[in-house]
Protein backbone atom coordinates (compact mmCIF):
# COMPACT_ATOMS: atom_id res chain seq x y z
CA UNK A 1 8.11 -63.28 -40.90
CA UNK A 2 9.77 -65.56 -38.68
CA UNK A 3 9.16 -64.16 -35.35
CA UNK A 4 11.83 -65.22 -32.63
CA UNK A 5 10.92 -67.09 -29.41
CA UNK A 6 11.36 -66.03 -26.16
CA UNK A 7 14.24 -68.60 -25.46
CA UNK A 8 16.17 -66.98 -28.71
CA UNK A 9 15.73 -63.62 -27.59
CA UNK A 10 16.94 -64.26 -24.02
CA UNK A 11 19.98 -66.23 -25.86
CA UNK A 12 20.49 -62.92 -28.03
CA UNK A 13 20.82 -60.92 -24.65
CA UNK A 14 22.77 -62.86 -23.10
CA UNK A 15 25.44 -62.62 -25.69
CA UNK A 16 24.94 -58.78 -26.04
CA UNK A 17 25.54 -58.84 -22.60
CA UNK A 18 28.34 -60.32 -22.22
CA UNK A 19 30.11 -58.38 -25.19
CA UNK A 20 28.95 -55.66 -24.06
CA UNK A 21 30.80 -56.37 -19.88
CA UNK A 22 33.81 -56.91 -22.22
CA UNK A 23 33.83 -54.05 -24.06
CA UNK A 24 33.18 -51.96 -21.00
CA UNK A 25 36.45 -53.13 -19.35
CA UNK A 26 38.27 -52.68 -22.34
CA UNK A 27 37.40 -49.79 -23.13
CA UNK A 28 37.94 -48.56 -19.37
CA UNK A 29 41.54 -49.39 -20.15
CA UNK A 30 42.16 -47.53 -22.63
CA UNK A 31 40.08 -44.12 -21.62
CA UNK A 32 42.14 -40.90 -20.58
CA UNK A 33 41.98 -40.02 -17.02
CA UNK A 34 40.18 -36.93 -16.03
CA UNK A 35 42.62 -35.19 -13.11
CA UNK A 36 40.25 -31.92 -13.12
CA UNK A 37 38.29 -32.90 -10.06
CA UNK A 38 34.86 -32.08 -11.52
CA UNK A 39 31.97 -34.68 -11.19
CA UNK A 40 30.97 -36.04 -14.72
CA UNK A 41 27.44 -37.26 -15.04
CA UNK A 42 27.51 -40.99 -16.04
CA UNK A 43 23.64 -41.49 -16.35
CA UNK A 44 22.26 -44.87 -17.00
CA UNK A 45 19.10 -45.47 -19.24
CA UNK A 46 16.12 -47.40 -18.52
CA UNK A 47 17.43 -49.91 -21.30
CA UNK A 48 20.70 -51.15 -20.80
CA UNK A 49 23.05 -51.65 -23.75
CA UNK A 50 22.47 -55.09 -24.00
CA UNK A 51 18.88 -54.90 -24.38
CA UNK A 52 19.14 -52.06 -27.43
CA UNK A 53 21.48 -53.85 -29.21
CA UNK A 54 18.88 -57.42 -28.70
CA UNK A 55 16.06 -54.94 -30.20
CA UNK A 56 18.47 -54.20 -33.10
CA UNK A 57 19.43 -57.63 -33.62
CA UNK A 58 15.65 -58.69 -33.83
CA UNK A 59 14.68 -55.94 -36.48
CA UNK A 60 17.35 -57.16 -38.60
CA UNK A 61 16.27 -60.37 -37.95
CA UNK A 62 12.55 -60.15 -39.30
CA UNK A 63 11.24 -58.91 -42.26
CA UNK A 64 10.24 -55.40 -40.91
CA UNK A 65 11.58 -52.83 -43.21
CA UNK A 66 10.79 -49.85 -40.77
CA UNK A 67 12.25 -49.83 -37.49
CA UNK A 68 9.52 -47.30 -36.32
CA UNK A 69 6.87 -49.78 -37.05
CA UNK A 70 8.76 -52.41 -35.51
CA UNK A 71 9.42 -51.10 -32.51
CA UNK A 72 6.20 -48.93 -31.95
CA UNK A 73 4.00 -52.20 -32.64
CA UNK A 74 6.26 -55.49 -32.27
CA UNK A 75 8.10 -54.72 -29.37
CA UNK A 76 6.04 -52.44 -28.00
CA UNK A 77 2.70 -54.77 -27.84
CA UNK A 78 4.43 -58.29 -28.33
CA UNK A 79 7.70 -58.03 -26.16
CA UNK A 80 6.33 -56.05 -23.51
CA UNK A 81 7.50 -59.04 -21.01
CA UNK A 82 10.66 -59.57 -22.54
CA UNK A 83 12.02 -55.76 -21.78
CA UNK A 84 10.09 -54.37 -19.08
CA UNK A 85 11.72 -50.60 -19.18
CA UNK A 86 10.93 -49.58 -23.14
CA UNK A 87 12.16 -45.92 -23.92
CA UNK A 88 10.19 -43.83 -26.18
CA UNK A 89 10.51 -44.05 -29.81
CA UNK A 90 11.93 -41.25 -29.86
CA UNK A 91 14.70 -41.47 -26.84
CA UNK A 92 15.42 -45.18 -28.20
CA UNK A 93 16.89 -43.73 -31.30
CA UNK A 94 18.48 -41.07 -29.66
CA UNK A 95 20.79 -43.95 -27.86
């Protein structure tokens, strides 16, 4: 497998990142208004967007063929640094 280095990953983020502040403010544009005066929740995660979609990129990357796997025991034990608020296996694929 050819594993990614830390530079590549950070350069990975930083263009999920910045897709994903565009797509935000586009897709603020375009969203209907709620006029009924109730509070929505508008929870954030532990992992931002950004940072799932670098986790996605970097299974598809490497030769893992099971994202469980990959997740549970690459990013979990060898990216630990690189994205310091993991979810749950289980709560990551809810997202």
């Amino acid at each position: 497998m050819a594993q990614l280095t830390t530079d590549e990953i950070t350069e990975i983020f930083c263009i999920a990142d910045d897709f994903c502040k565009e797509f935000e403010q586009e897709l603020k544009k375009h969203q209907i208004q709620d006029n009924d005066g109730k509070h929505h929740r508008n929870r954030k995660f532990a992992m931002s967007d950004a940072e799932i979609i670098t986790v996605m990129i970097c299974f598809h990357y490497g030769s893992f063929r099971n994202l469980k796997h990959f997740y549970l025991y690459y990013v979990g034990e060898h990216l630990q640094s690189e994205f310091n608020n993991l979810l749950s296996y289980n709560r990551f694929v809810e997202l």
